[in-house]
Structure formats: structure tokens, C-alpha cells
Protein backbone atom coordinates (compact mmCIF):
# COMPACT_ATOMS: atom_id res chain seq x y z
CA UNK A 1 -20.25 15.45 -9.99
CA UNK A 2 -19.42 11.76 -10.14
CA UNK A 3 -18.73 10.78 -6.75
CA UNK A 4 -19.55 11.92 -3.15
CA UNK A 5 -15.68 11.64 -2.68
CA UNK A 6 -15.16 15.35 -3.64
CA UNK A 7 -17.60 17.24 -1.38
CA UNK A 8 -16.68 20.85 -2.89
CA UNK A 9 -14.95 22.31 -6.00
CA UNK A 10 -14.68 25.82 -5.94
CA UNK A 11 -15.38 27.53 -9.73
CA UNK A 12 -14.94 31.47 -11.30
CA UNK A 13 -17.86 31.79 -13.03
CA UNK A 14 -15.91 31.95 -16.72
CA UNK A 15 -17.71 30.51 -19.73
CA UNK A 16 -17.44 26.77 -20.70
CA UNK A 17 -14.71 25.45 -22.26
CA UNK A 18 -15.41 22.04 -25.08
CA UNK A 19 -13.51 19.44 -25.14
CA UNK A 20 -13.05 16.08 -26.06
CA UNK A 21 -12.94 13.16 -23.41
CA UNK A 22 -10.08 13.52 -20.58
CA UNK A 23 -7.06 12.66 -21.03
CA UNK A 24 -5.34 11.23 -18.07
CA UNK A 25 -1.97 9.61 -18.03
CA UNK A 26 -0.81 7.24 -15.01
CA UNK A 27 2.77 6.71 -14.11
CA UNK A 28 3.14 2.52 -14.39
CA UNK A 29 6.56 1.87 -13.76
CA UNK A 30 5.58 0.41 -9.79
CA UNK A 31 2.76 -1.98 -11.63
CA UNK A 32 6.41 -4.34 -12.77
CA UNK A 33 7.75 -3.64 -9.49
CA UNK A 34 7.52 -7.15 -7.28
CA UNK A 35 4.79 -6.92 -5.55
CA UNK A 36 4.77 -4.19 -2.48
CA UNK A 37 2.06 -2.06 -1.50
CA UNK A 38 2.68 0.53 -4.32
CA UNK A 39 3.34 -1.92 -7.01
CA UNK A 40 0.30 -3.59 -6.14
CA UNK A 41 -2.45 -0.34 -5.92
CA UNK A 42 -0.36 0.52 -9.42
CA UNK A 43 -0.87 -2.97 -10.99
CA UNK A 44 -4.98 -3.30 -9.97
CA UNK A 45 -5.51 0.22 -11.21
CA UNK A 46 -3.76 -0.36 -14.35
CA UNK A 47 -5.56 -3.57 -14.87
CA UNK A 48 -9.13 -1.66 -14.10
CA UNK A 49 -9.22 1.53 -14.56
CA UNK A 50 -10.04 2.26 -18.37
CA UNK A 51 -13.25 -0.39 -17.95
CA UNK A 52 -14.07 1.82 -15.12
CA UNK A 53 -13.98 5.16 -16.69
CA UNK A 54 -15.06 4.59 -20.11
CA UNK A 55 -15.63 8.59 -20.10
CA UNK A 56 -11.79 9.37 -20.28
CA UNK A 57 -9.01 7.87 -22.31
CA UNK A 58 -5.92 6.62 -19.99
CA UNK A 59 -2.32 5.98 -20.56
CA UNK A 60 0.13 4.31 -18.79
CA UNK A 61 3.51 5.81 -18.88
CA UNK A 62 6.76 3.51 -18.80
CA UNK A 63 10.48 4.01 -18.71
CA UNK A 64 12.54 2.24 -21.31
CA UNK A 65 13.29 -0.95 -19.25
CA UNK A 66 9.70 -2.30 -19.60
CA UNK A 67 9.04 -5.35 -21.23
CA UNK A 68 7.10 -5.03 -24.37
CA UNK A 69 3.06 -6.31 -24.73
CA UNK A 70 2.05 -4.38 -21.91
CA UNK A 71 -1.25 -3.20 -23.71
CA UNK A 72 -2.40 -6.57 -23.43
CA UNK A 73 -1.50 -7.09 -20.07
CA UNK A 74 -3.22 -3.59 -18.70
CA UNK A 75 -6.20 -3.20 -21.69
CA UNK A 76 -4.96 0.28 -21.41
CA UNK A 77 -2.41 2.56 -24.56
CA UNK A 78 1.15 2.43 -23.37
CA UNK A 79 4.03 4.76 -23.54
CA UNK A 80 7.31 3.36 -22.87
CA UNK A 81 10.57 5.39 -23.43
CA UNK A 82 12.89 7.70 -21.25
CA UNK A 83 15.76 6.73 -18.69
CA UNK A 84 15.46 4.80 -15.92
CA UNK A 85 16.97 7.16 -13.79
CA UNK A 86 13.91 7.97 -11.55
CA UNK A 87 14.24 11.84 -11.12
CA UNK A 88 15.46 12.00 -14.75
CA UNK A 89 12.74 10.39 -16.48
CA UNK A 90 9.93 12.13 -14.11
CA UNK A 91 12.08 15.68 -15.93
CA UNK A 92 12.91 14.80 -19.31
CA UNK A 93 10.90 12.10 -21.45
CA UNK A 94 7.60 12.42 -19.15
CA UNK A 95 7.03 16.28 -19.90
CA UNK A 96 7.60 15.62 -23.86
CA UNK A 97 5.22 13.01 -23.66
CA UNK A 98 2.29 14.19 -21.42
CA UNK A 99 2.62 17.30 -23.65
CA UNK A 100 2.86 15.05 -27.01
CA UNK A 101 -0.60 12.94 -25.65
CA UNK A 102 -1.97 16.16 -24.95
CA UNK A 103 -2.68 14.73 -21.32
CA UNK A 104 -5.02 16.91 -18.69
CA UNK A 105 -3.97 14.89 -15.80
CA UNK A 106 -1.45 12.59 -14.82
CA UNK A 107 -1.29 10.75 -11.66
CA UNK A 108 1.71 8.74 -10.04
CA UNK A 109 1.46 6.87 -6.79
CA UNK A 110 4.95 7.79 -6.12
CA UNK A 111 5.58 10.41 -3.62
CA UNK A 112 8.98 12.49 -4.98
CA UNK A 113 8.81 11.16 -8.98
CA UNK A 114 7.19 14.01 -10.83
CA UNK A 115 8.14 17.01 -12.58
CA UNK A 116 9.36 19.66 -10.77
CA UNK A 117 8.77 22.08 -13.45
CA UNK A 118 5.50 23.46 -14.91
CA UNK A 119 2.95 21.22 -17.30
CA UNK A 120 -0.12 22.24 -18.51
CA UNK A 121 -1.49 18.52 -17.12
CA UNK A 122 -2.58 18.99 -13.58
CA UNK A 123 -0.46 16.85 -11.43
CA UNK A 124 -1.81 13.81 -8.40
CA UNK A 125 0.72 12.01 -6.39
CA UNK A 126 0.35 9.72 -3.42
CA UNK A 127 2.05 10.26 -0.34
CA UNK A 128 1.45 6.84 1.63
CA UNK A 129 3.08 7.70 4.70
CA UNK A 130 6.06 9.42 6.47
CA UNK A 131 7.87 6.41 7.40
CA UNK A 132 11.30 8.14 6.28
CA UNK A 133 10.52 10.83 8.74
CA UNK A 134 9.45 9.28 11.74
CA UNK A 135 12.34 5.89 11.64
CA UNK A 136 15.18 7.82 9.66
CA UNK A 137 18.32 6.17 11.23
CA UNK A 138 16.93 2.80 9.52
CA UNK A 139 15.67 4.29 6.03
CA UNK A 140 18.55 6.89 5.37
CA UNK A 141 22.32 5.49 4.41
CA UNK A 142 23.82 9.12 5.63
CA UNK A 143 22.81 12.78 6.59
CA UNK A 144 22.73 13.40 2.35
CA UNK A 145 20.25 10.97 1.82
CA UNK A 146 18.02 12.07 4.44
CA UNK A 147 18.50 15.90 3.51
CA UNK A 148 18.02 15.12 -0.29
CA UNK A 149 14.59 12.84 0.87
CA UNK A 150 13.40 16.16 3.05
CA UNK A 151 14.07 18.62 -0.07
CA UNK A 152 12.29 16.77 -2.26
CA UNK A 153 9.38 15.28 -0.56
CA UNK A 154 8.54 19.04 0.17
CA UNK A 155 8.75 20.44 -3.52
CA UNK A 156 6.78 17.29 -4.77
CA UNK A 157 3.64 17.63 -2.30
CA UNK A 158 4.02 21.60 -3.09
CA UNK A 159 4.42 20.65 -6.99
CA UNK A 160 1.07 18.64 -6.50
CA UNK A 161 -2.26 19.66 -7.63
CA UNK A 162 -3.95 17.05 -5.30
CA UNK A 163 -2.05 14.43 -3.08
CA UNK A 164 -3.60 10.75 -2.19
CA UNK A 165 -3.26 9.09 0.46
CA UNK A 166 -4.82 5.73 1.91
CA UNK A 167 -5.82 6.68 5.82
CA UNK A 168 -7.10 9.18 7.85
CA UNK A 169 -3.78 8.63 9.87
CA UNK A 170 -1.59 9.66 6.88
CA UNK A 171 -3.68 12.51 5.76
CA UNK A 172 -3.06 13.80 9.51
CA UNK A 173 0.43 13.03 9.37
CA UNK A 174 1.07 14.72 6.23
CA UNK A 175 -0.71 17.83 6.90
CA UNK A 176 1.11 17.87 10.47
CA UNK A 177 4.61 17.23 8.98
CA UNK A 178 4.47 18.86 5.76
CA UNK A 179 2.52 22.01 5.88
CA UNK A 180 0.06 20.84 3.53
CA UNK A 181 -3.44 22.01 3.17
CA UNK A 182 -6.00 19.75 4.25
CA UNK A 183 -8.35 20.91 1.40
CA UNK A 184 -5.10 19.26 -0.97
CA UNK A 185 -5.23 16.24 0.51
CA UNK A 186 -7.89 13.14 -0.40
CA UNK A 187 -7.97 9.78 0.67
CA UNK A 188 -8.89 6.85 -1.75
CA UNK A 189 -9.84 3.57 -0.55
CA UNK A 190 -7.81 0.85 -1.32
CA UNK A 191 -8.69 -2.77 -2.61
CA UNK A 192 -7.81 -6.52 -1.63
CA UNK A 193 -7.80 -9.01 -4.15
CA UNK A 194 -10.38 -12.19 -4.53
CA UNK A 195 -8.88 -15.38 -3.26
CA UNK A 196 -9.53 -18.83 -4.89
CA UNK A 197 -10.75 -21.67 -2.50
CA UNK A 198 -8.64 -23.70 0.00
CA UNK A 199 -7.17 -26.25 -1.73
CA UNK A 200 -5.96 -28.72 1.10
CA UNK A 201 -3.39 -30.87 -1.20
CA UNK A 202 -1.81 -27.76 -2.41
CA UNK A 203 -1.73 -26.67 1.26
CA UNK A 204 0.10 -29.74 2.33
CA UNK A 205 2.91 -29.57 -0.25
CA UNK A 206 3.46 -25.83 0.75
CA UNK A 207 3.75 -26.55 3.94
CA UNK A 208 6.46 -29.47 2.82
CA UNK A 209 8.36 -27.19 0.61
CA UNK A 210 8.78 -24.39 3.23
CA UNK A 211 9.54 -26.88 5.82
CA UNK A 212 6.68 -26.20 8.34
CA UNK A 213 4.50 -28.00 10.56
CA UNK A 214 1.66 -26.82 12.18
CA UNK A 215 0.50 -25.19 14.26
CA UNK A 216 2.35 -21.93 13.36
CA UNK A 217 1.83 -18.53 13.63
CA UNK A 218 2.96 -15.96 10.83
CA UNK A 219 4.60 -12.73 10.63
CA UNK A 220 5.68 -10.70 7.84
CA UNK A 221 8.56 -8.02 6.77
CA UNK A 222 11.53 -10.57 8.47
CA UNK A 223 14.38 -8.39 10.32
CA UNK A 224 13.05 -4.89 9.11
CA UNK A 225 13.07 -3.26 12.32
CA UNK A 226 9.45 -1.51 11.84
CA UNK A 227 8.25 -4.65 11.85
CA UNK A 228 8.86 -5.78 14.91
CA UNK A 229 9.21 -9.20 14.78
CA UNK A 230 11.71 -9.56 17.41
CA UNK A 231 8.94 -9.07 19.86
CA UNK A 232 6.93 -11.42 18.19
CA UNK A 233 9.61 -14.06 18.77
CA UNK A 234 9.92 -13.02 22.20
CA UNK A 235 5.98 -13.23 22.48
CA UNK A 236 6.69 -16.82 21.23
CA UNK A 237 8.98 -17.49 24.23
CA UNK A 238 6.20 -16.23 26.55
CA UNK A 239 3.99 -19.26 25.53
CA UNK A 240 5.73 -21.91 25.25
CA UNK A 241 5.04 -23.72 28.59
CA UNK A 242 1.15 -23.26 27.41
CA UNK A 243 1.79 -24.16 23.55
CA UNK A 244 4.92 -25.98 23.29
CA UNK A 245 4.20 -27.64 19.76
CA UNK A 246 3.25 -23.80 18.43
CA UNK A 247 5.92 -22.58 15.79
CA UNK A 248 6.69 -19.30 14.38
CA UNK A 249 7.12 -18.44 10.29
CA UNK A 250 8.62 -15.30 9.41
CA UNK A 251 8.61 -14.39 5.85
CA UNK A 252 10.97 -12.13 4.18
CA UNK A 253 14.60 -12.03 3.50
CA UNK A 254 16.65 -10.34 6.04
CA UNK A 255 16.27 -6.45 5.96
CA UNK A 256 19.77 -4.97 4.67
CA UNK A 257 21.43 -7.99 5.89
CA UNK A 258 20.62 -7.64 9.47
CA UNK A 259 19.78 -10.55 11.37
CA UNK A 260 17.82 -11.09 14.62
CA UNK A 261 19.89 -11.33 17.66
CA UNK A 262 21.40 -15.00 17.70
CA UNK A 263 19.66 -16.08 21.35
CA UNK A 264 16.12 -15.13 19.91
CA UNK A 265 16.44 -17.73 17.08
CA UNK A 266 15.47 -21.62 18.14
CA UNK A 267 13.55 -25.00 16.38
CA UNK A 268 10.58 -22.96 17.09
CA UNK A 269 11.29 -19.66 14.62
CA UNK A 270 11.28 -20.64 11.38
CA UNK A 271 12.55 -17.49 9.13
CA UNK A 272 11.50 -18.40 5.53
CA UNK A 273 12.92 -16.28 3.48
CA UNK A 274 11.41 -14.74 0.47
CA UNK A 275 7.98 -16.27 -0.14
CA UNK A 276 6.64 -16.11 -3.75
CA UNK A 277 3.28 -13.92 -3.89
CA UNK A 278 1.71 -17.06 -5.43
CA UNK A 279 2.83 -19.04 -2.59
CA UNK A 280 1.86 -16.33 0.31
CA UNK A 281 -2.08 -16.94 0.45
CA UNK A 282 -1.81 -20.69 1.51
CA UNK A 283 1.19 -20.50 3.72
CA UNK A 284 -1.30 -17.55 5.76
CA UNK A 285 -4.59 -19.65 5.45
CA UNK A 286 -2.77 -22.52 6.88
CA UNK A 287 -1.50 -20.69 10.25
CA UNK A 288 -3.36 -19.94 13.17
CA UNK A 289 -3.34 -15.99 12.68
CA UNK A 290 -1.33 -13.41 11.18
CA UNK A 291 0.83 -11.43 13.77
CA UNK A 292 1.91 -8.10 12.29
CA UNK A 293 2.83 -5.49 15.08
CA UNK A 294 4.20 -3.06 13.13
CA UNK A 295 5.72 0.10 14.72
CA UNK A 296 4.11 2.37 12.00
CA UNK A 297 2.03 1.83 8.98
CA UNK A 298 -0.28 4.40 6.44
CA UNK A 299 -2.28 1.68 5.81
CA UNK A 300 -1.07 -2.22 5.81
CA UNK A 301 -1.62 -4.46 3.10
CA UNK A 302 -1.25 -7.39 4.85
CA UNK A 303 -3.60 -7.17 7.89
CA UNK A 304 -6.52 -6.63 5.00
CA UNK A 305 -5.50 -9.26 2.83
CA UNK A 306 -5.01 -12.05 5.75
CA UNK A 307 -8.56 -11.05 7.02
CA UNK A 308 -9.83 -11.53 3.37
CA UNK A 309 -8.30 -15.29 3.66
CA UNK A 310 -10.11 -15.76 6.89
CA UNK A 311 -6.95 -15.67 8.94
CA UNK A 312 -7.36 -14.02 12.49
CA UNK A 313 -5.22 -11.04 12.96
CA UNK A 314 -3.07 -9.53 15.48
CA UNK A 315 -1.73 -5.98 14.86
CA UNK A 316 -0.71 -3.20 16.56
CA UNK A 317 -3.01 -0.14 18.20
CA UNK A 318 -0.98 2.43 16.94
CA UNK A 319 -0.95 4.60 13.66
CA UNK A 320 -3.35 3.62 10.84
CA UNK A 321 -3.93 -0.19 11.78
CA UNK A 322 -6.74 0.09 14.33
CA UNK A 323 -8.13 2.62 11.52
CA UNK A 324 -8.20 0.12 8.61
CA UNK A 325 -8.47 -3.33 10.87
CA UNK A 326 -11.49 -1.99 12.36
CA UNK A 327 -13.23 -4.17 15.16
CA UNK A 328 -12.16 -7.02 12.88
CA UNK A 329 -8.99 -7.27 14.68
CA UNK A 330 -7.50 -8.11 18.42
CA UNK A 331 -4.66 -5.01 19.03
CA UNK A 332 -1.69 -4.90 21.09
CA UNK A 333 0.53 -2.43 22.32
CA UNK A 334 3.58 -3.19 19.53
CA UNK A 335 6.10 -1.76 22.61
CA UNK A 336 5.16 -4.67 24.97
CA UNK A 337 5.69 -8.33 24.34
CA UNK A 338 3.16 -9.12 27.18
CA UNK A 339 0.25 -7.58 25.41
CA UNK A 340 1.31 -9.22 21.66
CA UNK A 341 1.47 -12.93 24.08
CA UNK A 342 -1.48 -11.81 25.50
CA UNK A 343 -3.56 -11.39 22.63
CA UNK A 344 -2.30 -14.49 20.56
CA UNK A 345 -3.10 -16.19 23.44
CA UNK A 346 -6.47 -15.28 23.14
CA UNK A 347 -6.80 -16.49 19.98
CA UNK A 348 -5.47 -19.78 20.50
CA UNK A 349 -7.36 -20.44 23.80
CA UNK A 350 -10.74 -19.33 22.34
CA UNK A 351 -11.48 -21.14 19.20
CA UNK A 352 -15.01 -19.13 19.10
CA UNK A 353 -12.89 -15.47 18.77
CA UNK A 354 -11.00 -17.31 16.41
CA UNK A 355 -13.70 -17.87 14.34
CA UNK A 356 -15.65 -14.70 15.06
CA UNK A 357 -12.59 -12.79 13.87
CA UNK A 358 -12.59 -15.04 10.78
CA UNK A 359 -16.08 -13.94 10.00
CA UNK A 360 -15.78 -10.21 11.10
CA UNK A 361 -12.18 -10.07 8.92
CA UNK A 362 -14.02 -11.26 5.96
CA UNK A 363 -16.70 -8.70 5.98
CA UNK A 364 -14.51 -5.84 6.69
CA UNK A 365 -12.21 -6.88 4.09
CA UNK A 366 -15.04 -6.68 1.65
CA UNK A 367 -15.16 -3.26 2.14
CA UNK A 368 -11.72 -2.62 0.43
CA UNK A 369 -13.12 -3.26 -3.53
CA UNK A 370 -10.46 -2.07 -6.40
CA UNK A 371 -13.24 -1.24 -8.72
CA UNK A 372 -14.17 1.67 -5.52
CA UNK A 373 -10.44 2.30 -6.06
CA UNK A 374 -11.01 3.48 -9.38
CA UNK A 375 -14.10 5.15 -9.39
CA UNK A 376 -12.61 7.15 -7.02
CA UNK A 377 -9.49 7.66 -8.60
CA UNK A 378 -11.94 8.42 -11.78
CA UNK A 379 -13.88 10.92 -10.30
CA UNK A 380 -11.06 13.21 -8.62
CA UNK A 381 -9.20 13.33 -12.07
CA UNK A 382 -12.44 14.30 -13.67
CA UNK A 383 -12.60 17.19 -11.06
CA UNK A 384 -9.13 18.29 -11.71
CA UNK A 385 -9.55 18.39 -15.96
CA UNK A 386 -9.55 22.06 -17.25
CA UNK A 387 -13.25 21.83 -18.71
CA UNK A 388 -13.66 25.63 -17.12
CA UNK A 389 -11.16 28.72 -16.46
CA UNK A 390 -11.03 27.89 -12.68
CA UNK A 391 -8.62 29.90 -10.54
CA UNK A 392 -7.73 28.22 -7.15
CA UNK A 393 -9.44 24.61 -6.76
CA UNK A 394 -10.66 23.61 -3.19
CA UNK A 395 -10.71 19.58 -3.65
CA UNK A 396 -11.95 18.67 -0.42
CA UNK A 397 -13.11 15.01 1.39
């Protein structure tokens, strides 16, 4: 066993099979996505993973809209073909080829995009939360939608050999709402990347480009409702007799259009708009703290990657952000605008919790490593490769 991840794996007693090294495919097609929380676990793996696990040989699966020299880019064998139809491609061109790679497990960190139908590869998908089912007037355009989302969530989790997930919270959540086996589910731990130093120049002419002036607080996911940024405006309004020079930049263009109410919106909101990823790390290091009381998240990228910029953070106590933010964090009730004021407050009236949540963010992000990623990853594919006539698998954490 390669990893104290998997703490059972149930066998027959049949004889051993030999083989050659595993053969594990990985659905890429997220790794060109821009850069959300699934297109980024997709793109670190891809760009890891084979120098982790020099014990199997990996793939990375494409549809026929990726750009070419991607073996370069990932160090990894590529397979591009197939339509670009999700559901279609996961059903037509990704069977022929898993079978014509003679692949014994392929893994896709997309929650509904496999196939449906038998393979001898054992299948691993990632389920990173139910944020469909719990805020489904906001994610669903009609009843069909939502229905067609239900149907197939269900047959992919039950299509699933083992299903991934990236909290506590979400394995929970999954095996509550779904019906699925605990003993199915694992959780992997996630990675932050390495930032470069400060550089203060470059810092100044962000600031200049964006239009912003400190000091500024900053919030992420713009008019998204799960976000919750309204409150975070109206937080704003709560301290202005005490901070009046104190801004707030929201990145993110608006959410399906929708805009915040006209009377929340003043000289002291400043909604950026999109914000390139290269551009994101200084416009964070340069505010006061990252306010991000989201109404529901299975993990949350950005409370781990502001912490690993030394940015104090404000989040919410609910769902999976007190579980991944740790005591590295100051938490609010996302429902009440008093508590978010109150605890930005803190921060900017206590320059020595400022810095102690600097230091405390730093550490726990260090904690989130994409090299653990993948050996993880690694060691629960190895688990799942046909090297012995099992019969039912228990794959437990």
C-alpha cells in the first residue's frame, strides 16, 4: 500500500494477476478552462502527476477543440479527438480510446462527464459540492435543467467506482443527498500554488490600472448571489464613520448580468470587473484582507490562496470554510452584516491580529501541497487497478 489515504481494501483471495505498469487516463479538458477551481486542481495535476508516479503511465484525454503541443505543456502523452459536446464525447470517442490505450483507470474531476455505459477501466470522478442542489433557483434556467442535473448527477456518482471530493463537509453532503456509500467516497487534499515576492513597483501600477487607492478591502465572485457580496457592501456602510478613507474592490464580472441593487453602489465600492489571474495575487496582497462570506462552499480556493499571500481573511462559519480556514481565519455569520463589520473591524483596529493571521494563514496554507495532491491521487488509482480478481472493493478514508 502506497499511502495511509486508503485505510482498507477488501480482496477474494484469487491468484495474482501480471501486468505491466498502470495505465491511468485523466480527463484534461478543465486544465484549458480559465482558471476556476476545477480547471485549476485539473491543470496542477496535469502538470505533476506523471513525475509523481513514475510507477504508472498517464494520459490526458482531450476533445477536439484543444490546441495542439499540449505534451509539452503537461510532460504527460495526449489524446485529443471526439466532440465537444460534453455528454457526447464522455459516450462516444472516450470509450474507443480508453479501450484503444488499454487504460485501467481513468479519472475526471467532473461530476456528470463520464460514461454511462460499461468500460473495463475502473471509473473516479469528483463531486466538489452540491451547490446546484442546495441554491437551485440561481443555478438552473428552468424545471428541465434542474431535472436533467438531478438524473444525471445520480447515475454518474452510481456509475463511479470511487468519487473525490475536497472536504469533510462535501463528503457529508454527498452521502446525505445522494445515497452514496461512505466507504465510495475519499477526500484528496488540495494544493495552493507558490507565490513570487512582493514586488512594490508592480504593485503600484496595478493599483493605477484598476483604479484603486488604498486602503481597500477585497471580495471575490462580483454579483453571484452565493457570494454574498451585497452584505459585504453593506458591512462597508457600517464603518464608514470609523474608516471613512476604507474602499471596497469587488472582482468579477457581473453574475448573468445581474447587478447589485443601485443604492448599495457609491465612490467607496469599486466593482472591477474581470481581473486577469496574473493580475489577482498583487491586487489581494495590496488590500487589507480578503472578505469572502460565501453562503456555501466544498472547499474555497480563494480563502487558501489569499492566506498563502499573507492576506488576512474573513469568511464565513458555515459549510466547509471553517473546515479548510482552520484557526487561520476570523468567521462571521454570512446571514448578518453586523458580524462580517464586526470582524473586519477587528482586523483593521488590531494591527497585531492582522499580522498574527498573516503568519497563522501562511502556515496553514502550507499544508495544501499539489505534489500531496498527487500522491494521493496516485495511490487511490493504484488501489483501484485490476492487479487481482477482486469482487466488491471497500476504498475507505
Amino acid at each position: 500500500m502506497r499511502s495511509g489515504l486508503i485505510s482498507s481494501i477488501e480482496r477474494h483471495s484469487a491468484p495474482k494477476v501480471l501486468r505491466g505498469e498502470p495505465r491511468i487516463a485523466i480527463d484534461g479538458r478543465p486544465a484549458l478552462w480559465p482558471r476556476t477551481g476545477i480547471g485549476t486542481i485539473a491543470c496542477n495535476i496535469l502538470e505533476r502527476i506523471q513525475r509523481a508516479d513514475r510507477a504508472s503511465l498517464y494520459f490526458a484525454y482531450f476533445d477536439d477543440g484543444a490546441p495542439g503541443a499540449l505534451e509539452k505543456r503537461f510532460q504527460i502523452a495526449c489524446r485529443l479527438g471526439g466532440s465537444r459536446q460534453k455528454l457526447v464525447w464522455a459516450n462516444t470517442w472516450l470509450p474507443r480510446q480508453l479501450q484503444r490505450d488499454n487504460v485501467d483507470v481513468f479519472v475526471t474531476f467532473l461530476d456528470k462527464e463520464l460514461p454511462l455505459l460499461p468500460t473495463r477501466a475502473r471509473i473516479v470522478s469528483m463531486v466538489h459540492d452540491l451547490i446546484p442542489l442546495r441554491f437551485p433557483d440561481v443555478v438552473f434556467r428552468n424545471a428541465a435543467h434542474e431535472l436533467y442535473y438531478k438524473i444525471l448527477i445520480r447515475a454518474s456518482v452510481r456509475r463511479s467506482d470511487l468519487i473525490l471530493t475536497n472536504s469533510e463537509f462535501s463528503k457529508q453532503e454527498i452521502v446525505r443527498e445522494l445515497g452514496v456509500d461512505e466507504n465510495k467516497i475519499c477526500k484528496i487534499t488540495l494544493g495552493v500554488n507558490l507565490q513570487a515576492p512582493r514586488d512594490e513597483a508592480r504593485d503600484v501600477d496595478m493599483l493605477h490600472r484598476y483604479g484603486l487607492k488604498r486602503p481597500y478591502v477585497m471580495a471575490l465572485g462580483s454579483t453571484e448571489p452565493r457570494k454574498n457580496n451585497g452584505r459585504v457592501i453593506e458591512a462597508m456602510r457600517l464603518l464608514q464613520q470609523e474608516h471613512p478613507d476604507l474602499r471596497l474592490a469587488i472582482a468579477g464580472n457581473n453574475w448573468r448580468g445581474l447587478g447589485f441593487k443601485s443604492d448599495l453602489i457609491g465612490d467607496r465600492v469599486r466593482q472591477l470587473g474581470h481581473v486577469a489571474d496574473e493580475d489577482l495575487p498583487a491586487l489581494m496582497q495590496s488590500a487589507e484582507m480578503l472578505v469572502f462570506p460565501s453562503l456555501h462552499e466544498g472547499f474555497g480556493f480563494p480563502v487558501i490562496e489569499a492566506m498563502a499571500l499573507g492576506v488576512p481573511v474573513v469568511t464565513s462559519s458555515v459549510t466547509a470554510l471553517p473546515e479548510v480556514a482552520a484557526n487561520a481565519a476570523l468567521f462571521a455569520d454570512p446571514n448578518d452584516v453586523t458580524s462580517i463589520a464586526e470582524r473586519m473591524k477587528q482586523i483593521l483596529d488590531n494591527p497585531s491580529l492582522a499580522n498574527e493571521l498573516r503568519v497563522r494563514g501562511r502556515a496553514r496554507a502550507g499544508q495544501f501541497r499539489w505534489d500531496t495532491t498527487c500522491a494521493e491521487l496516485a495511490a487511490l488509482c493504484s488501489s483501484l487497478v485490476d492487479r487481482h480478481e477482486w469482487g466488491s472493493d471497500a476504498v475507505t478514508q
